[in-house]
N, C-alpha and C. Protein backbone atom coordinates (compact mmCIF):
# COMPACT_ATOMS: atom_id res chain seq x y z
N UNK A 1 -93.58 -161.26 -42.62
CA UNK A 1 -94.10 -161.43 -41.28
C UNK A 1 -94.73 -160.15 -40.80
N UNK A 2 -95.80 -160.33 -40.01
CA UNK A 2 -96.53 -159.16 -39.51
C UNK A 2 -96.58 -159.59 -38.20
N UNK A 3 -97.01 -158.35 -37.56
CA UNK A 3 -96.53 -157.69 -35.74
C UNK A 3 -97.03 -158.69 -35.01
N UNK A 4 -98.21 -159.07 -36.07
CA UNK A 4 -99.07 -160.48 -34.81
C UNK A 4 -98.51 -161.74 -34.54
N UNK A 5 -97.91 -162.19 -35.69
CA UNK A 5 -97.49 -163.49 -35.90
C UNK A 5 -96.34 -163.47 -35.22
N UNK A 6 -95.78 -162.59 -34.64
CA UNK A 6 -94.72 -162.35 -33.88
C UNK A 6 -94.65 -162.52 -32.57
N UNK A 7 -95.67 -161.27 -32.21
CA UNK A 7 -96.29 -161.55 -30.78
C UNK A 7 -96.84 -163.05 -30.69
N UNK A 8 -97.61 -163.61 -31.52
CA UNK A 8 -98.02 -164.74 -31.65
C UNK A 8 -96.95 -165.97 -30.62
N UNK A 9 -96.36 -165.84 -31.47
CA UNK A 9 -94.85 -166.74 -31.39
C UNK A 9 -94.15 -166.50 -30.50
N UNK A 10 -93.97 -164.97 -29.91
CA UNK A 10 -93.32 -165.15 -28.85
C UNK A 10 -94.03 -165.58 -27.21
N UNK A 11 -95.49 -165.52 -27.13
CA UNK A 11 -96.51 -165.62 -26.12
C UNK A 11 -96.18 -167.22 -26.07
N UNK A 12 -96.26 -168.01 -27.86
CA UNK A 12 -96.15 -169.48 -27.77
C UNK A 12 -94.69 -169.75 -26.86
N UNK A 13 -93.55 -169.23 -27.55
CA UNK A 13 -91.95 -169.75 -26.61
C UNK A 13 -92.55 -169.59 -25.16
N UNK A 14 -93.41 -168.31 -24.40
CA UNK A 14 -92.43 -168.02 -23.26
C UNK A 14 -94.08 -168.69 -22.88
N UNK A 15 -95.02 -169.53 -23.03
CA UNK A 15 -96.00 -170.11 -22.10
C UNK A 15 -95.79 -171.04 -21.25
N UNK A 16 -94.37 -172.05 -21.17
CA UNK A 16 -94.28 -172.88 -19.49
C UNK A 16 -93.15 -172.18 -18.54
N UNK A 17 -92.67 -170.61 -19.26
CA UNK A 17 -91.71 -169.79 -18.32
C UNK A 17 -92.92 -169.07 -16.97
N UNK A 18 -92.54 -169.42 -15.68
CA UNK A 18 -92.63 -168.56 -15.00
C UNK A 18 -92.24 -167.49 -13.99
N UNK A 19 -92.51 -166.36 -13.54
CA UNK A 19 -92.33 -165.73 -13.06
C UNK A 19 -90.94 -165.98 -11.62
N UNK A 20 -89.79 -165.12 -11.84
CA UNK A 20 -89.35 -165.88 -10.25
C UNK A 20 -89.67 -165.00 -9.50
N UNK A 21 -89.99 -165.76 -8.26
CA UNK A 21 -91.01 -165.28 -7.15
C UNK A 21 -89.81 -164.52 -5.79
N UNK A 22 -88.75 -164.55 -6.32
CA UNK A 22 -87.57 -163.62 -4.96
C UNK A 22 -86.05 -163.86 -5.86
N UNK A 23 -86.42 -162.14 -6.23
CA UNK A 23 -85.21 -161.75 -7.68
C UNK A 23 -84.14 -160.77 -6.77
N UNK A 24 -84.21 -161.02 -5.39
CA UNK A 24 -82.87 -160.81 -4.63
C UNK A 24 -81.87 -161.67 -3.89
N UNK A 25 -80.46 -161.24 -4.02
CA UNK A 25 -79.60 -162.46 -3.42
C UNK A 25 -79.35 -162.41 -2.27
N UNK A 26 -79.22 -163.02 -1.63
CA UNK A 26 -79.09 -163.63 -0.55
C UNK A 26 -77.03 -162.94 -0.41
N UNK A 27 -76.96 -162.68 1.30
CA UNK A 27 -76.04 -162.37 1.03
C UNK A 27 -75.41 -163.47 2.18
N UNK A 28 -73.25 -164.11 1.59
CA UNK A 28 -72.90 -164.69 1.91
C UNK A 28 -72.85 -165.08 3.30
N UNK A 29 -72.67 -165.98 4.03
CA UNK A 29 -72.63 -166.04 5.41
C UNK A 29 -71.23 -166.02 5.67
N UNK A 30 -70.64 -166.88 4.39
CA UNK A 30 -68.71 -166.78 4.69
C UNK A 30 -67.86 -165.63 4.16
N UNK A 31 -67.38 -164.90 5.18
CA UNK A 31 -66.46 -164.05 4.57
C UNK A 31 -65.06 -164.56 3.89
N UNK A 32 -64.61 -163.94 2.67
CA UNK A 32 -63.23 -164.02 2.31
C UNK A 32 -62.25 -164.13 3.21
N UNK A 33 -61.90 -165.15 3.12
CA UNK A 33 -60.46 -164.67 3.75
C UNK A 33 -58.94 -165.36 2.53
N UNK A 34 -58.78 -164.33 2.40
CA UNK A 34 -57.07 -164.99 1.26
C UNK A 34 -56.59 -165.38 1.74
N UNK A 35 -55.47 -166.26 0.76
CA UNK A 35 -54.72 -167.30 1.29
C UNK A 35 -53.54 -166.28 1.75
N UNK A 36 -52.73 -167.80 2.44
CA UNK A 36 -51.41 -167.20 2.44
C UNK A 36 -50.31 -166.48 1.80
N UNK A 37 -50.48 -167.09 0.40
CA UNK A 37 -50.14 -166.49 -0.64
C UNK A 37 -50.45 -165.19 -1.04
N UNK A 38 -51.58 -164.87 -1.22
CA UNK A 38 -52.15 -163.82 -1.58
C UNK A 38 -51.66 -162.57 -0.34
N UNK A 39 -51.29 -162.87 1.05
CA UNK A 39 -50.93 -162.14 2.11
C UNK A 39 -49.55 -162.27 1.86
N UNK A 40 -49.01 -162.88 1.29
CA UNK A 40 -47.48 -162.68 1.11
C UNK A 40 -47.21 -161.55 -0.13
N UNK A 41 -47.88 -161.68 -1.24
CA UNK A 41 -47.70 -160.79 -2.30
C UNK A 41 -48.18 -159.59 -1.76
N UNK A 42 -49.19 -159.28 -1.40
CA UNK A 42 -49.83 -157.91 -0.84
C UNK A 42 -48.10 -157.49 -0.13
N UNK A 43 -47.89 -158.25 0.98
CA UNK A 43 -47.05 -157.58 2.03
C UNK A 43 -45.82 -157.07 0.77
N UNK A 44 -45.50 -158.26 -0.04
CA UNK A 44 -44.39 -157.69 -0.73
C UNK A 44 -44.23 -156.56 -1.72
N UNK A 45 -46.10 -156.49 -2.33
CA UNK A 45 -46.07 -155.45 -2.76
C UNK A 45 -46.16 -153.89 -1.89
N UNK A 46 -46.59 -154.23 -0.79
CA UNK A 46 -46.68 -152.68 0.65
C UNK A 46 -45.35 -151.96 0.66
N UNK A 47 -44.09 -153.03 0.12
CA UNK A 47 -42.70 -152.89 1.14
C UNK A 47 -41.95 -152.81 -0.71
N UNK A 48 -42.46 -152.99 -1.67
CA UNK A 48 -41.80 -152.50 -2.43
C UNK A 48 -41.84 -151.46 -3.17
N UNK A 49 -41.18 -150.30 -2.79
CA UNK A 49 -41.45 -148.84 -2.95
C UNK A 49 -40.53 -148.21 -3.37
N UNK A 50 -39.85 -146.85 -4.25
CA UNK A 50 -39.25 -146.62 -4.77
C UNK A 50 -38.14 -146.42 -3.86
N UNK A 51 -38.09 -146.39 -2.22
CA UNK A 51 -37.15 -146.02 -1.39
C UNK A 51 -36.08 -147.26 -0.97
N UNK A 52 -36.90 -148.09 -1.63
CA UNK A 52 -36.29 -149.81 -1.75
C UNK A 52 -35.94 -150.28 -3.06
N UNK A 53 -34.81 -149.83 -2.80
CA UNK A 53 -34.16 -150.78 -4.52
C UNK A 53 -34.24 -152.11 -4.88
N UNK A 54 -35.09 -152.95 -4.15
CA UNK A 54 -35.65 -154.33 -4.20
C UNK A 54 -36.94 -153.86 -5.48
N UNK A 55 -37.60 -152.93 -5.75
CA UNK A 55 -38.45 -152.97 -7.08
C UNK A 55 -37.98 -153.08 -8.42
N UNK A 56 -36.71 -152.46 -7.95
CA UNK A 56 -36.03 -152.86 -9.48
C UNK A 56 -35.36 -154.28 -10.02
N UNK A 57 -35.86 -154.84 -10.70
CA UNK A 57 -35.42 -156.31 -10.87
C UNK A 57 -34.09 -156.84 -10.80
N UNK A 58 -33.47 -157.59 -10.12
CA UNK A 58 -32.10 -158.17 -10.71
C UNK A 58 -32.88 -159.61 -11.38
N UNK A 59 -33.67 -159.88 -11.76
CA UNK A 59 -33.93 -161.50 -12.09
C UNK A 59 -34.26 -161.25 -13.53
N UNK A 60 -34.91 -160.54 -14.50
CA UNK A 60 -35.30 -160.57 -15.62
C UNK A 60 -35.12 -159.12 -16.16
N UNK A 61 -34.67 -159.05 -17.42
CA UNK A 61 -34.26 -158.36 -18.67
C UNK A 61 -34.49 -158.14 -19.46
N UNK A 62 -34.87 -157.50 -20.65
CA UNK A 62 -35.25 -157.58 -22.09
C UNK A 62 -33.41 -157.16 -22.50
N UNK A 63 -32.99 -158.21 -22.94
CA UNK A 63 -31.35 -157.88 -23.70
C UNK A 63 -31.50 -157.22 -24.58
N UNK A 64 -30.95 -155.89 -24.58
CA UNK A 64 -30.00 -155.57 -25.82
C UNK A 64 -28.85 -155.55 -26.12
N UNK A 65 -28.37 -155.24 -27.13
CA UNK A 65 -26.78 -155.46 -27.78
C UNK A 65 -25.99 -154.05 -27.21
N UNK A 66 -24.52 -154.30 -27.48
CA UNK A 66 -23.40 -153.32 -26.54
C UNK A 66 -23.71 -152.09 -27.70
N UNK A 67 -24.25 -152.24 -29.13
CA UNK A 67 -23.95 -150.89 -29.94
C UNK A 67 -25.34 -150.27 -29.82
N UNK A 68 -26.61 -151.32 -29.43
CA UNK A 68 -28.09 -150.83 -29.37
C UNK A 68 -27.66 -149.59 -29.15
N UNK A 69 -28.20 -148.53 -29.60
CA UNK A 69 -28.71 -147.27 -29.01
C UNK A 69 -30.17 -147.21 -28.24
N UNK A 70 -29.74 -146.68 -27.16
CA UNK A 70 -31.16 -146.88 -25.94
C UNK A 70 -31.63 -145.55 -26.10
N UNK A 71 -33.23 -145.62 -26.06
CA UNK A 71 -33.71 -144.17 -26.03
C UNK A 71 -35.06 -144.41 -25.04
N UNK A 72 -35.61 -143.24 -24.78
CA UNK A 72 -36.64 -144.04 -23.67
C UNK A 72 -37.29 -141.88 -23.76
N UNK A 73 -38.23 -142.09 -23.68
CA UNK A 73 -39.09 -140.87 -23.55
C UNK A 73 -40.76 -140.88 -23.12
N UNK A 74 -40.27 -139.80 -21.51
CA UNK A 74 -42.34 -139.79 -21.10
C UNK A 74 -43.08 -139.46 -22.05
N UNK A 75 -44.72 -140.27 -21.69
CA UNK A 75 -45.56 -138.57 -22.62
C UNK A 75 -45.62 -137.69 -21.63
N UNK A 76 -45.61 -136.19 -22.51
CA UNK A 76 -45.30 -135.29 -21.78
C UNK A 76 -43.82 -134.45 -22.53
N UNK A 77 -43.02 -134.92 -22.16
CA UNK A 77 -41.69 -134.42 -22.58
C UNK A 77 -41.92 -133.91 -24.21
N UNK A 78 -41.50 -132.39 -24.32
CA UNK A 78 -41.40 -131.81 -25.27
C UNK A 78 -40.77 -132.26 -26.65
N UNK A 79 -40.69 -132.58 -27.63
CA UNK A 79 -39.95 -133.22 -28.67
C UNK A 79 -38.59 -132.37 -28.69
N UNK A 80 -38.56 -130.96 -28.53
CA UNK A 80 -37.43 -130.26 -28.52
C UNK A 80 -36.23 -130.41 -27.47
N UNK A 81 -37.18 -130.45 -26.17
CA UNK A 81 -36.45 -131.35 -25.19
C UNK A 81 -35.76 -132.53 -25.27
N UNK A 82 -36.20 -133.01 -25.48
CA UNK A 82 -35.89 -134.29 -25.91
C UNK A 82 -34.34 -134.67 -26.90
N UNK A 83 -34.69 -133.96 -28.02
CA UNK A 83 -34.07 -133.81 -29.11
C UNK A 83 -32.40 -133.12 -28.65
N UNK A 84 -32.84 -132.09 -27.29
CA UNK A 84 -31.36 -131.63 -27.26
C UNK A 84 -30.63 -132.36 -26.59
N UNK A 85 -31.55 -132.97 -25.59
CA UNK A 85 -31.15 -134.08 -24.56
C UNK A 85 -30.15 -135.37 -25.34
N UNK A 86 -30.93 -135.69 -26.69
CA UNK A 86 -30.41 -136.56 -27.23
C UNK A 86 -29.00 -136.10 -27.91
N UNK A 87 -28.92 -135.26 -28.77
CA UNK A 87 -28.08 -134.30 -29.15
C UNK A 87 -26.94 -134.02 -28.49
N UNK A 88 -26.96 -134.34 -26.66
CA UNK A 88 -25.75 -133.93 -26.26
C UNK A 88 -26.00 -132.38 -25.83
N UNK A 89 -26.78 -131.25 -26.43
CA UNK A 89 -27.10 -129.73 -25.87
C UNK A 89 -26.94 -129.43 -24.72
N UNK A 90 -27.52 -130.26 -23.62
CA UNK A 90 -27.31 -129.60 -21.83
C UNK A 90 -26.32 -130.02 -21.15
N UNK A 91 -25.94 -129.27 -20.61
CA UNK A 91 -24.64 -129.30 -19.52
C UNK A 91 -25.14 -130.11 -18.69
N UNK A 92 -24.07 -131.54 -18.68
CA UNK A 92 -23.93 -132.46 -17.53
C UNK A 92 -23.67 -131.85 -16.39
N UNK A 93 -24.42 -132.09 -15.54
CA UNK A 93 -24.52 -131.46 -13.87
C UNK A 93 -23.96 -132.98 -12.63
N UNK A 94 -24.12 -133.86 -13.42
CA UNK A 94 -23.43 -135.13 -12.80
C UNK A 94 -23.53 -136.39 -13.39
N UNK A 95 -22.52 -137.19 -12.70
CA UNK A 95 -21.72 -138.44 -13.26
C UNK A 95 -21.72 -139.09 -12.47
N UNK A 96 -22.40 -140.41 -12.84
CA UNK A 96 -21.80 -141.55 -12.36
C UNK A 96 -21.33 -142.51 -13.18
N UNK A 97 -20.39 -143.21 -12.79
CA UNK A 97 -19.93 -144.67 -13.41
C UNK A 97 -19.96 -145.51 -12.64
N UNK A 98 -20.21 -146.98 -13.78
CA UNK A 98 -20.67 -148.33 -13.23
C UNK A 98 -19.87 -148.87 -13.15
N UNK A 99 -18.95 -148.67 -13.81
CA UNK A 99 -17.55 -150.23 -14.54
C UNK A 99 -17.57 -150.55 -12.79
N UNK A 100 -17.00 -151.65 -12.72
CA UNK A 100 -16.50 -152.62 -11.85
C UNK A 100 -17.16 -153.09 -10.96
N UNK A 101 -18.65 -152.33 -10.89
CA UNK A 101 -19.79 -152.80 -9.59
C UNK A 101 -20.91 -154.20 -10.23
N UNK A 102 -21.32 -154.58 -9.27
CA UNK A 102 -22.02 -155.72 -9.35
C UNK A 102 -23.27 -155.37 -9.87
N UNK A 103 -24.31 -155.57 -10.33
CA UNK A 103 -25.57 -155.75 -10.48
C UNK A 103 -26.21 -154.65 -8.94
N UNK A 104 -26.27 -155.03 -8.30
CA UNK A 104 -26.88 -155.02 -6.72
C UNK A 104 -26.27 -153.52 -6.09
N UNK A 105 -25.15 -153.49 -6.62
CA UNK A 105 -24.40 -152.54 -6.35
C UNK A 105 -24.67 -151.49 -7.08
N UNK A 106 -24.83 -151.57 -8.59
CA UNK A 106 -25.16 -150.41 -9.14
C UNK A 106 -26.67 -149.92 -9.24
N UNK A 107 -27.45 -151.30 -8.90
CA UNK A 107 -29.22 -150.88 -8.68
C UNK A 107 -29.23 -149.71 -7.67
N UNK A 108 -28.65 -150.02 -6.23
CA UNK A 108 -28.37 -149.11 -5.25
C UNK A 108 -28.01 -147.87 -5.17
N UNK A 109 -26.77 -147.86 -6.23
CA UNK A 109 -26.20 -146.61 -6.31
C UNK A 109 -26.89 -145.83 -7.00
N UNK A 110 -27.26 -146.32 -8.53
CA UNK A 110 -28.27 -145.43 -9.24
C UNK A 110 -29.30 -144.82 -8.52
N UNK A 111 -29.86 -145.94 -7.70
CA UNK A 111 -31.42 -144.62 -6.33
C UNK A 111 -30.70 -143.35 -5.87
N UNK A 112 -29.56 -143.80 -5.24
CA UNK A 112 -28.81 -142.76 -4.29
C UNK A 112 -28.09 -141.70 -4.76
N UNK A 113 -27.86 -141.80 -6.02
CA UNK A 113 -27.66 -140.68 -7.18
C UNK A 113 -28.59 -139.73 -7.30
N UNK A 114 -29.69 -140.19 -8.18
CA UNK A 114 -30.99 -139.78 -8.56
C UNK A 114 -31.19 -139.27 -7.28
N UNK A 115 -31.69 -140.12 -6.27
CA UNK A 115 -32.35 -138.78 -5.34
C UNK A 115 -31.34 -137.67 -4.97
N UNK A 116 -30.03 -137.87 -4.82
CA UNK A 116 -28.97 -136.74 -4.50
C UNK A 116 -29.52 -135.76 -5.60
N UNK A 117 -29.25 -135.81 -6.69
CA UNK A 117 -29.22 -135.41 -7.68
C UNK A 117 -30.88 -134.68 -7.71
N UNK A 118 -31.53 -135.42 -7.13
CA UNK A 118 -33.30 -134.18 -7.34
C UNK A 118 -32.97 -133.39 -6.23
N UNK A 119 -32.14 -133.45 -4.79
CA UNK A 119 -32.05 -132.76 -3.32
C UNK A 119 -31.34 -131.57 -3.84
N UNK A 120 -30.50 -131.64 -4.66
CA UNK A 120 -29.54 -130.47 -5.36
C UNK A 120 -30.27 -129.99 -6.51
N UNK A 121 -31.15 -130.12 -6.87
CA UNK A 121 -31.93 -129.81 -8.09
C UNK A 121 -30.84 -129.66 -9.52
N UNK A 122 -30.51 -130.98 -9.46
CA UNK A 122 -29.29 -131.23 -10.61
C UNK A 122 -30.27 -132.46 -11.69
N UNK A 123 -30.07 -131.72 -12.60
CA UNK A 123 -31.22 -132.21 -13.51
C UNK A 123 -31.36 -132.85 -14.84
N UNK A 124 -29.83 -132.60 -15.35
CA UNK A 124 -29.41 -133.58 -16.63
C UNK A 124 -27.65 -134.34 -15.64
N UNK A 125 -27.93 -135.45 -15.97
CA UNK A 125 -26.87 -136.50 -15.60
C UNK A 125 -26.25 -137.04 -16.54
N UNK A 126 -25.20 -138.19 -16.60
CA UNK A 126 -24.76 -139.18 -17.63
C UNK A 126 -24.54 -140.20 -16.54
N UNK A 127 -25.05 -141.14 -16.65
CA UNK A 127 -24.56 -142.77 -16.36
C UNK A 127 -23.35 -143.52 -17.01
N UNK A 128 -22.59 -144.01 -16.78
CA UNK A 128 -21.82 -144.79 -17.21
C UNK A 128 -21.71 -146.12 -17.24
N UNK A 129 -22.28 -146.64 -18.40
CA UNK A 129 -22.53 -148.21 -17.69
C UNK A 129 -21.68 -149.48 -18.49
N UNK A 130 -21.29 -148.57 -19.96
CA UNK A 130 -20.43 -149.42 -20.33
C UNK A 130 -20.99 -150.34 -21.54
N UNK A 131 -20.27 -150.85 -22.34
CA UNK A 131 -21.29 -151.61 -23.46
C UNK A 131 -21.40 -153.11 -22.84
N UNK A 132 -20.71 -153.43 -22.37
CA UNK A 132 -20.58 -154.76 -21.78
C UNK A 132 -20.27 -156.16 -23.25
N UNK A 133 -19.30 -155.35 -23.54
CA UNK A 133 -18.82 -156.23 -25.08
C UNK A 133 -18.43 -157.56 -24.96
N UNK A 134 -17.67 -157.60 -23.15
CA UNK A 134 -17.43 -159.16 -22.62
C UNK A 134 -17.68 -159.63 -21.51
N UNK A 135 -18.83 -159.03 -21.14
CA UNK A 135 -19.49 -159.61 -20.19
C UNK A 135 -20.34 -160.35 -20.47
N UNK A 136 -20.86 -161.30 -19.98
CA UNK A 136 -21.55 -162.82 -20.38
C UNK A 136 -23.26 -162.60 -19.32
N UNK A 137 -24.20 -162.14 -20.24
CA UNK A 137 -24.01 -162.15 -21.18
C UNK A 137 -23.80 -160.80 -21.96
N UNK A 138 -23.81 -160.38 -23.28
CA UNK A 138 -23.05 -159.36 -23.68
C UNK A 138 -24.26 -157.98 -23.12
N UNK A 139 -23.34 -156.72 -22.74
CA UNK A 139 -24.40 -155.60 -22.49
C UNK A 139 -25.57 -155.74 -21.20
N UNK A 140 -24.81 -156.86 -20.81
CA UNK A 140 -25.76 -157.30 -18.91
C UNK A 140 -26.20 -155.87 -18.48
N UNK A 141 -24.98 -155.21 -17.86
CA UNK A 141 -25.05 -153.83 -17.20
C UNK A 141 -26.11 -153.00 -17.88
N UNK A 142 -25.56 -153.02 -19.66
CA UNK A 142 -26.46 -151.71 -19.95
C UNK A 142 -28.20 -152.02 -19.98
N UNK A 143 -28.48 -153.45 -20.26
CA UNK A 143 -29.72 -154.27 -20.39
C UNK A 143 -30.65 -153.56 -19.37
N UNK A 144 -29.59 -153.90 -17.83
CA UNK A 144 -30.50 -153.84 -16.87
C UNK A 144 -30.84 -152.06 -16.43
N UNK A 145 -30.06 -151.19 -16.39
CA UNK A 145 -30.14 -149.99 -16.63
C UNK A 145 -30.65 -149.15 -17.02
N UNK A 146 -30.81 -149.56 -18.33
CA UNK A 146 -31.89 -149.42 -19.25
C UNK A 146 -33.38 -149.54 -18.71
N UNK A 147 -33.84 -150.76 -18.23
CA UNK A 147 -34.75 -151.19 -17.72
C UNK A 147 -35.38 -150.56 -16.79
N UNK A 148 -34.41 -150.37 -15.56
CA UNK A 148 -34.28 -149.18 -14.27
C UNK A 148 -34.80 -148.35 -14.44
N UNK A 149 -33.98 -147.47 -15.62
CA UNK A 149 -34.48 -146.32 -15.64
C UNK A 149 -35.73 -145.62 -16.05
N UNK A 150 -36.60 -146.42 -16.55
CA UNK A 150 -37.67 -146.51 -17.21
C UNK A 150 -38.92 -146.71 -15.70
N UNK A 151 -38.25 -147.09 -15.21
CA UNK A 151 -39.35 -147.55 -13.91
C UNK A 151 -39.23 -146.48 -12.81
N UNK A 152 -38.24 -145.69 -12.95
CA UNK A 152 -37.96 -144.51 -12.22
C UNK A 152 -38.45 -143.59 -12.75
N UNK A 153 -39.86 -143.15 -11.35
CA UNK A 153 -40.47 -142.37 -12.02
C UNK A 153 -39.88 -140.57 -12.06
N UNK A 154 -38.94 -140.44 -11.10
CA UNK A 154 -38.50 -139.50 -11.48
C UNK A 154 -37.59 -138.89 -12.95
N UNK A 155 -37.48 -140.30 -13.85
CA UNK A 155 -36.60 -140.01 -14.56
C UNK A 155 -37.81 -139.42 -16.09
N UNK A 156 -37.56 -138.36 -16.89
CA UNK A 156 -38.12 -137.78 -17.72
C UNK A 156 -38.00 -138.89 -19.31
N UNK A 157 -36.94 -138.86 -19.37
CA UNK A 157 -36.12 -139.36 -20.42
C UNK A 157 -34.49 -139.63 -20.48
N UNK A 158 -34.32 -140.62 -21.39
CA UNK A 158 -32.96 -140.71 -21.70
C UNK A 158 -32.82 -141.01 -23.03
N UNK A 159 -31.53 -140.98 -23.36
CA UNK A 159 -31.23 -141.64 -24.59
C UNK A 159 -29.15 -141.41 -24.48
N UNK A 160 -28.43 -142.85 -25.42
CA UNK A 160 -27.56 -143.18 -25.55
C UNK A 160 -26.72 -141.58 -25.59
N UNK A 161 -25.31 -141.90 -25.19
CA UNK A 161 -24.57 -140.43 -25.30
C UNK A 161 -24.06 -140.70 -26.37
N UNK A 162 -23.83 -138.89 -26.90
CA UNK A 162 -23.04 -139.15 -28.45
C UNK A 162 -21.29 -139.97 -27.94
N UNK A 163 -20.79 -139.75 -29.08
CA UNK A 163 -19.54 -140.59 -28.52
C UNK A 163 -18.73 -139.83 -28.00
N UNK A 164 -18.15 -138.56 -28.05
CA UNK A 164 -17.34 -138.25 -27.41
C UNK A 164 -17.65 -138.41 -25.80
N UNK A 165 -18.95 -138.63 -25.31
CA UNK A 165 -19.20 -138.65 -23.71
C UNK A 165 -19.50 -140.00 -23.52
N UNK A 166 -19.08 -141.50 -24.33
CA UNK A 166 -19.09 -142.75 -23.96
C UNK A 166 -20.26 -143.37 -25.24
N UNK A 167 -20.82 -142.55 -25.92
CA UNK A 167 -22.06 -143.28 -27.00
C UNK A 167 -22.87 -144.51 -26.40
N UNK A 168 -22.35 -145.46 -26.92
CA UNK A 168 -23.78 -146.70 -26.54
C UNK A 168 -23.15 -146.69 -25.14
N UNK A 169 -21.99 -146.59 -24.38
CA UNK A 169 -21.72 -147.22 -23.25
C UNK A 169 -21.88 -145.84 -21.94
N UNK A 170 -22.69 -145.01 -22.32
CA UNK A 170 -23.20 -144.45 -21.42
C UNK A 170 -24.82 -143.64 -21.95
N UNK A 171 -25.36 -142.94 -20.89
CA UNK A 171 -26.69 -142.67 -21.29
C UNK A 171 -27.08 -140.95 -20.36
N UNK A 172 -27.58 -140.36 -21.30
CA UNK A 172 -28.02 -139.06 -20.85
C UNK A 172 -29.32 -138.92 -19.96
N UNK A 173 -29.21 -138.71 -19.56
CA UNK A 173 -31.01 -138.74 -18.58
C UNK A 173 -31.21 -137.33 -18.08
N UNK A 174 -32.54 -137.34 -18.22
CA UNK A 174 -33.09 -135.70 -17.58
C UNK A 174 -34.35 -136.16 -16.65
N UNK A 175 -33.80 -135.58 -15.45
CA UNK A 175 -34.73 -136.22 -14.61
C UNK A 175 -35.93 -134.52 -14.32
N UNK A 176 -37.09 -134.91 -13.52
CA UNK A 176 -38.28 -134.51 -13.20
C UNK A 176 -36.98 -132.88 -12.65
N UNK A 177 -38.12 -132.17 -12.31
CA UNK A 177 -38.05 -131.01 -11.15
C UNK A 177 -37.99 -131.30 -9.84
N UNK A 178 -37.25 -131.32 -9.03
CA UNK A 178 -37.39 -131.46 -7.64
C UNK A 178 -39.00 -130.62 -7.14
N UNK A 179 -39.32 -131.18 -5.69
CA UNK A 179 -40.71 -130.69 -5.13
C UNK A 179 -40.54 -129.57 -4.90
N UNK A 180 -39.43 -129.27 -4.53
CA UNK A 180 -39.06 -127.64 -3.86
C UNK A 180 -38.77 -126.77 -4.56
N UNK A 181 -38.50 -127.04 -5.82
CA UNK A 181 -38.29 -125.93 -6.70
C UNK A 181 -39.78 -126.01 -7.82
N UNK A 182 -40.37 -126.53 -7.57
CA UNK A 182 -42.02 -126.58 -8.26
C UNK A 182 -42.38 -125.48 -7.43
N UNK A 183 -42.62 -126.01 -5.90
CA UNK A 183 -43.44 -125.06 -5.23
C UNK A 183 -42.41 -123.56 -5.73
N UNK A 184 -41.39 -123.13 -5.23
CA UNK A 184 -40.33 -122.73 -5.63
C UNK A 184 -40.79 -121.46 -6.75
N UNK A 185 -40.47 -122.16 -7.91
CA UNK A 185 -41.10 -121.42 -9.16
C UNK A 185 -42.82 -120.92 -8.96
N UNK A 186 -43.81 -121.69 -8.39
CA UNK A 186 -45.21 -121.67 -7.94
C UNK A 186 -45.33 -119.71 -7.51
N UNK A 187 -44.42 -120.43 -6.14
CA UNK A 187 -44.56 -119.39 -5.52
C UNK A 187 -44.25 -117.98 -5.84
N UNK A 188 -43.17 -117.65 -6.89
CA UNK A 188 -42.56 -116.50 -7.31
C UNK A 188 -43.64 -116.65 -8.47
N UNK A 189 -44.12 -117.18 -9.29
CA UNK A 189 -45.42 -117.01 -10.21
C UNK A 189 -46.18 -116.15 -9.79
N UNK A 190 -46.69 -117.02 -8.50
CA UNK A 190 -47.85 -116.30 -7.84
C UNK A 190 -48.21 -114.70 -7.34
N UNK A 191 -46.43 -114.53 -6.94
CA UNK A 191 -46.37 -113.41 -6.61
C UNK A 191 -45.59 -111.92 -7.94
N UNK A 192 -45.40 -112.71 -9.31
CA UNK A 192 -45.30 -111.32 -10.17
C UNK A 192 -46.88 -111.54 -10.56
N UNK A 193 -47.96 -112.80 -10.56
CA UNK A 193 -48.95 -112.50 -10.93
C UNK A 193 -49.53 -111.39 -9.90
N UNK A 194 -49.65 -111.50 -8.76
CA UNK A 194 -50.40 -111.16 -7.48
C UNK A 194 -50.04 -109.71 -7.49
């Protein structure tokens, strides 16, 4: 084939196409308005915020088993970090335990920890949550916990404690830097740089 027979052919396709004569749109006369629905989710998403322990699910789970070992790590977090964290290396600065609380009860408490725990700039914890060997269904507590903590964005990482500090039935966590000790450190930077 040569350049003509081309042009040829394409002059033949496009000879009953014509031109459109107003290649701008027109703009709507009806505005959007969402449904009810759509104003219910918005509102519920406005009001669910990390200061509301309603973001963290009680309705759905990914199960694991009472011996799973749970591990969970940001990007970001150092592998060495990490590694000692897992290891058991840093001094527990605080404790909580779950045994005997409800679902609802321990979603709650875990917020009110954690933020205690960033106000004091206390920064490796242990949870206690238990393997849940006969609870129905098995490892409920640690399932949902697990889950939690992952959605908390203050939390860095965790992973299962060795056994002498509870193994699968408790969990190490290293949470963020508090705001005040960022600026904190910032500020004394600034000033051996300065």
């Amino acid at each position: 084939m040569n350049g003509n027979n081309d042009a040829d052919l394409f002059k033949e396709m496009m000879a009953d196409v014509a031109p459109i004569s107003n290649d701008t749109v027109e703009p709507s006369q009806k505005s959007h308005k969402p449904t009810d629905a759509q104003l219910a989710r918005q509102l519920a998403a406005q009001s669910l915020n990390e200061g509301d322990p309603e973001y963290l699910s009680l309705d759905f789970v990914r199960m694991i088993k009472p011996d799973d070992i749970v591990a969970f790590k940001r990007p970001g977090v150092q592998d060495g970090v990490y590694r000692k964290l897992r290891l058991g290396k840093y001094d527990i600065q605080a404790r909580l335990d779950l045994h005997k609380m409800t679902l609802k009860d321990a979603r709650t408490e875990i917020l009110r920890f954690l933020r205690q725990c960033q106000k004091m700039d206390i920064r490796t914890v242990i949870i206690v949550h238990g393997k849940g060997e006969r609870s129905t269904p098995p490892a409920r507590m640690k399932s949902f916990v697990s889950q939690w903590l992952e959605q908390i964005s203050e939390v860095m990482c965790f992973h299962s404690a060795q056994r002498h500090q509870g193994g699968t039935g408790a969990l190490y966590i290293l949470l963020k830097k508090s705001q005040d000790k960022k600026l904190e450190n910032r500020e004394r930077h600034m000033h051996r740089t300065g």
